[in-house]
C-alpha atoms as a PDB file:
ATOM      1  CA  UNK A   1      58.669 109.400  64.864  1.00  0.00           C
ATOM      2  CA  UNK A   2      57.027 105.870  64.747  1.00  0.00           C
ATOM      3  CA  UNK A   3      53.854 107.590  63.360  1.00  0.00           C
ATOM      4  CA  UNK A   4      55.705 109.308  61.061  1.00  0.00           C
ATOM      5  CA  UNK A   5      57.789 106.513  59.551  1.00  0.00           C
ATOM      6  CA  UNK A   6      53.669 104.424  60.029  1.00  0.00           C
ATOM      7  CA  UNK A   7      52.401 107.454  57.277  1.00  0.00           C
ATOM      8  CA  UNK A   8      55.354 107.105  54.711  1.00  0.00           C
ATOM      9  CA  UNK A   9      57.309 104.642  52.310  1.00  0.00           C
ATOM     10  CA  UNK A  10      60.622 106.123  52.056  1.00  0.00           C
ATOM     11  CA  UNK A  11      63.131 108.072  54.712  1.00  0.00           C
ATOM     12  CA  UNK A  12      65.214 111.286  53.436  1.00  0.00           C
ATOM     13  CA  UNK A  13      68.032 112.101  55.307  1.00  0.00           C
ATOM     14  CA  UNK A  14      69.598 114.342  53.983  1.00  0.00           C
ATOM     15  CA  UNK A  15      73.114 115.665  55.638  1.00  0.00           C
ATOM     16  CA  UNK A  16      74.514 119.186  54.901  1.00  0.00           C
ATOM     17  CA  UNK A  17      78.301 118.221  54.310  1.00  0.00           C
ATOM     18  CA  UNK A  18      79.283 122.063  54.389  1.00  0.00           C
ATOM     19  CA  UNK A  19      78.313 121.451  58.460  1.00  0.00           C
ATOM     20  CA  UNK A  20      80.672 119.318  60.467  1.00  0.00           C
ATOM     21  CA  UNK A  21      77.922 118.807  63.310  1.00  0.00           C
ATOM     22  CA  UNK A  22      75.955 116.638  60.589  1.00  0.00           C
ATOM     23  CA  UNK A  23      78.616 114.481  59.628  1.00  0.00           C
ATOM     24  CA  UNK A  24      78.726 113.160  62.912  1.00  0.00           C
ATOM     25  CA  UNK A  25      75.541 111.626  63.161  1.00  0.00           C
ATOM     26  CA  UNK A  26      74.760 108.054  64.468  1.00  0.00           C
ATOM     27  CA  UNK A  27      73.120 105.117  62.720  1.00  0.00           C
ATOM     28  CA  UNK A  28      70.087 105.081  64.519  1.00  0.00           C
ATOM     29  CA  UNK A  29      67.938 107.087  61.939  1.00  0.00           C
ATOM     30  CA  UNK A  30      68.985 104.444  59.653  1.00  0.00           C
ATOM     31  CA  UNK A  31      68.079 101.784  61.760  1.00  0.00           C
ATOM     32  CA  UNK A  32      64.479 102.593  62.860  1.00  0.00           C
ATOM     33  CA  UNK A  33      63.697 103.682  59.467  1.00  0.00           C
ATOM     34  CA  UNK A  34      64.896 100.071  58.478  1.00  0.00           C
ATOM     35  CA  UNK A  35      63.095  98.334  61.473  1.00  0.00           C
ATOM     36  CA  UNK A  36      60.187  99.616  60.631  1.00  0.00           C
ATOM     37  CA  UNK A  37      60.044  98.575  56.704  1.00  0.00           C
ATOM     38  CA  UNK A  38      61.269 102.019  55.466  1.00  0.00           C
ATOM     39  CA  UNK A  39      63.504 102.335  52.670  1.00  0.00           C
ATOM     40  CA  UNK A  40      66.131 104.683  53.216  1.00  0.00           C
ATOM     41  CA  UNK A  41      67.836 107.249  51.132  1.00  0.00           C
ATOM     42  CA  UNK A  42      70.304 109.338  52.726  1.00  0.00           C
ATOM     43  CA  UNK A  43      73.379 111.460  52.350  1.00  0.00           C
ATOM     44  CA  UNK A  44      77.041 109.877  53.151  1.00  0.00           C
ATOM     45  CA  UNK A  45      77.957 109.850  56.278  1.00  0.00           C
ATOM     46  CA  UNK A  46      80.357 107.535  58.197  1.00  0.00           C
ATOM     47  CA  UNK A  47      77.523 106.322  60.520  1.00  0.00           C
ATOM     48  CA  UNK A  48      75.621 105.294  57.399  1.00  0.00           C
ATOM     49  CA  UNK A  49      78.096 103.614  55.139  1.00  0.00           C
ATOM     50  CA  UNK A  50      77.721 100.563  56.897  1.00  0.00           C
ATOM     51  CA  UNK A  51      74.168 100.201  55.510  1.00  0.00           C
ATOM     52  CA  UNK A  52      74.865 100.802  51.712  1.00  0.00           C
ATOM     53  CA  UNK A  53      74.139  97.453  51.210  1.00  0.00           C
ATOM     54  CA  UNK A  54      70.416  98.058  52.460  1.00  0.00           C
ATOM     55  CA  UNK A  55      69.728 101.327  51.804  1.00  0.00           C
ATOM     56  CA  UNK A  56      70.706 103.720  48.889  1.00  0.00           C
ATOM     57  CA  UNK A  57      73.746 106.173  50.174  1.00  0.00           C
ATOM     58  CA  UNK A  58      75.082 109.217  48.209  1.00  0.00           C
ATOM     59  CA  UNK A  59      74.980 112.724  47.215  1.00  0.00           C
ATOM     60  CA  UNK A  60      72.375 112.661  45.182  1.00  0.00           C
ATOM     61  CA  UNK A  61      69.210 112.480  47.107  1.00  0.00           C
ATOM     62  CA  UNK A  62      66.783 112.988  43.746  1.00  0.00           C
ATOM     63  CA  UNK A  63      68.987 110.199  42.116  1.00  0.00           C
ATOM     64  CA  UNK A  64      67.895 107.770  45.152  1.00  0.00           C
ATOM     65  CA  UNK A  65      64.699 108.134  45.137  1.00  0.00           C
ATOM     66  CA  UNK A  66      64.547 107.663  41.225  1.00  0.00           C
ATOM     67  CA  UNK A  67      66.668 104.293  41.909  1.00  0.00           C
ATOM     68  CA  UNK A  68      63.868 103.389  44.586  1.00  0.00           C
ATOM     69  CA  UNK A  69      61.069 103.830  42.198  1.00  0.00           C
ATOM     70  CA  UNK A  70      62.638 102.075  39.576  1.00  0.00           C
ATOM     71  CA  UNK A  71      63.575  99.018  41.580  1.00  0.00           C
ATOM     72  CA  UNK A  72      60.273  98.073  44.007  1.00  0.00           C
ATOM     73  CA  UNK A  73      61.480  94.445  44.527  1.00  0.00           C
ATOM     74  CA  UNK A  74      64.849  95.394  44.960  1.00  0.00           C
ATOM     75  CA  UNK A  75      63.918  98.452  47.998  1.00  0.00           C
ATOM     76  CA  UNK A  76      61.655  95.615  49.672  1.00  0.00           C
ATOM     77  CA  UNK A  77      64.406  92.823  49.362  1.00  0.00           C
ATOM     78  CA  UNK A  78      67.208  95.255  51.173  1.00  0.00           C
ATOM     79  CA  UNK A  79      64.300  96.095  53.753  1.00  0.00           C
ATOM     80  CA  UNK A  80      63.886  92.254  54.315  1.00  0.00           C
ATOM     81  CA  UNK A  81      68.082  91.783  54.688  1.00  0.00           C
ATOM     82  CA  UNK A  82      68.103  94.584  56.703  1.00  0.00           C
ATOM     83  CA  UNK A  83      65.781  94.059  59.551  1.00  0.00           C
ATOM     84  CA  UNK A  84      67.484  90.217  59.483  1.00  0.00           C
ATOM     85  CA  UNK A  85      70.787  92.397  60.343  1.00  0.00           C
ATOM     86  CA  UNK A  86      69.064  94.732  62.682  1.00  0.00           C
ATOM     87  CA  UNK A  87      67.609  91.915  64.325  1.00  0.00           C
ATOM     88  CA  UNK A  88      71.133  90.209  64.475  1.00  0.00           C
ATOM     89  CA  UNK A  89      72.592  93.182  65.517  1.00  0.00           C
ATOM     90  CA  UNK A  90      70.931  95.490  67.502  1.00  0.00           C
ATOM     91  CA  UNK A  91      68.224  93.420  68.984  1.00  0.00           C
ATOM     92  CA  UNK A  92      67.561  94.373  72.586  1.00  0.00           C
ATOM     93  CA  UNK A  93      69.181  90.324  73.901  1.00  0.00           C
ATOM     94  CA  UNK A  94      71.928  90.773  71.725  1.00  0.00           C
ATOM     95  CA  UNK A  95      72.739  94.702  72.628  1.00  0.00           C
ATOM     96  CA  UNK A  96      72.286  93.034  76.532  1.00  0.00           C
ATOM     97  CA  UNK A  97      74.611  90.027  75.811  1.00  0.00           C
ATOM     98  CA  UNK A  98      77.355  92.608  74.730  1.00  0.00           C
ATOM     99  CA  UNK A  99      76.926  94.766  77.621  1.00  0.00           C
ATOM    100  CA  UNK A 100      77.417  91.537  79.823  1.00  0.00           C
ATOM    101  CA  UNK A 101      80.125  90.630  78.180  1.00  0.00           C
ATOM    102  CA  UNK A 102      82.141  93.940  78.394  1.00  0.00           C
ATOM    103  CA  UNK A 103      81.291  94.409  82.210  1.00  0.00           C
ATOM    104  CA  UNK A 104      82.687  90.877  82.617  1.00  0.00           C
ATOM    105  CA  UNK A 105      85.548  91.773  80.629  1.00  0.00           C
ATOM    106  CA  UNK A 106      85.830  94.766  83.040  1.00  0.00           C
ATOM    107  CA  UNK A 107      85.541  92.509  86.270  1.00  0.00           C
ATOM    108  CA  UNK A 108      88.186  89.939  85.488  1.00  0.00           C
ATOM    109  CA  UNK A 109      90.118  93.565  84.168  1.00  0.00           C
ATOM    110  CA  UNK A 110      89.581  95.139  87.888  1.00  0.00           C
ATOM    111  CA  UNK A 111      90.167  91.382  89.743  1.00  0.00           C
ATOM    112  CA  UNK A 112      93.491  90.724  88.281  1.00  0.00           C
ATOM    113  CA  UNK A 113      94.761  94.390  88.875  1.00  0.00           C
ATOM    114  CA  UNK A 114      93.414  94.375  92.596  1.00  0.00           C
ATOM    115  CA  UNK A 115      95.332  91.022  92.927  1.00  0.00           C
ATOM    116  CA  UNK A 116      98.009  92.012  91.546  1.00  0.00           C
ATOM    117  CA  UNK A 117      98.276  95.166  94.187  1.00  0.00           C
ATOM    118  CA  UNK A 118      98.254  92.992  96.775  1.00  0.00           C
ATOM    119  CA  UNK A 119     101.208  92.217  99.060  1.00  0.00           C
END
């Protein structure tokens, strides 16, 4: 995949809506594409939405890619905001500060119900 998204400028993904199983797809095609300085145009689905801002979302596939060829400065400034939010986001420290936090969260969760059991 890395080679591939090394040997192109933009990422189609297109969904079939007809199939449920695509409609259920994560983010993370979105987000590599994005980490690695792709622009990307894709279908709508609920895992993408959240990246409209960054990438172009929406039925018409043909109509994105005319909107990314028309607007060069505008793909590489969404590219640039993106990876700031990927890097926010879904950074390896920051995806292992969340975990910590949860399990924590689960501790003190497990602690205060085994205390609470207690005669």
């Amino acid at each position: 995949m890395w080679r591939a998204l090394c040997d192109c400028d933009v990422v189609l993904l297109p969904i079939d809506r007809a199939r449920p199983y695509y409609l259920s797809k994560g983010h993370i095609r979105v987000v590599e594409s994005l980490w690695a300085g792709r622009f990307v145009i894709a279908n709508s689905v609920p895992a993408y939405e959240n990246f409209g801002a960054w990438a172009w979302i929406g039925d018409d596939i043909a109509a994105g890619v005319r909107w990314s060829v028309e607007h060069p400065s505008e793909v590489v400034a969404r590219i640039n905001q993106a990876q700031k939010h990927i890097l926010a986001t879904f950074s390896p420290q920051t995806i292992a500060k969340s975990w910590e936090k949860f399990l924590k969260s689960v501790r003190r969760g497990r602690g205060s119900s085994a205390a609470s059991r207690e005669p």
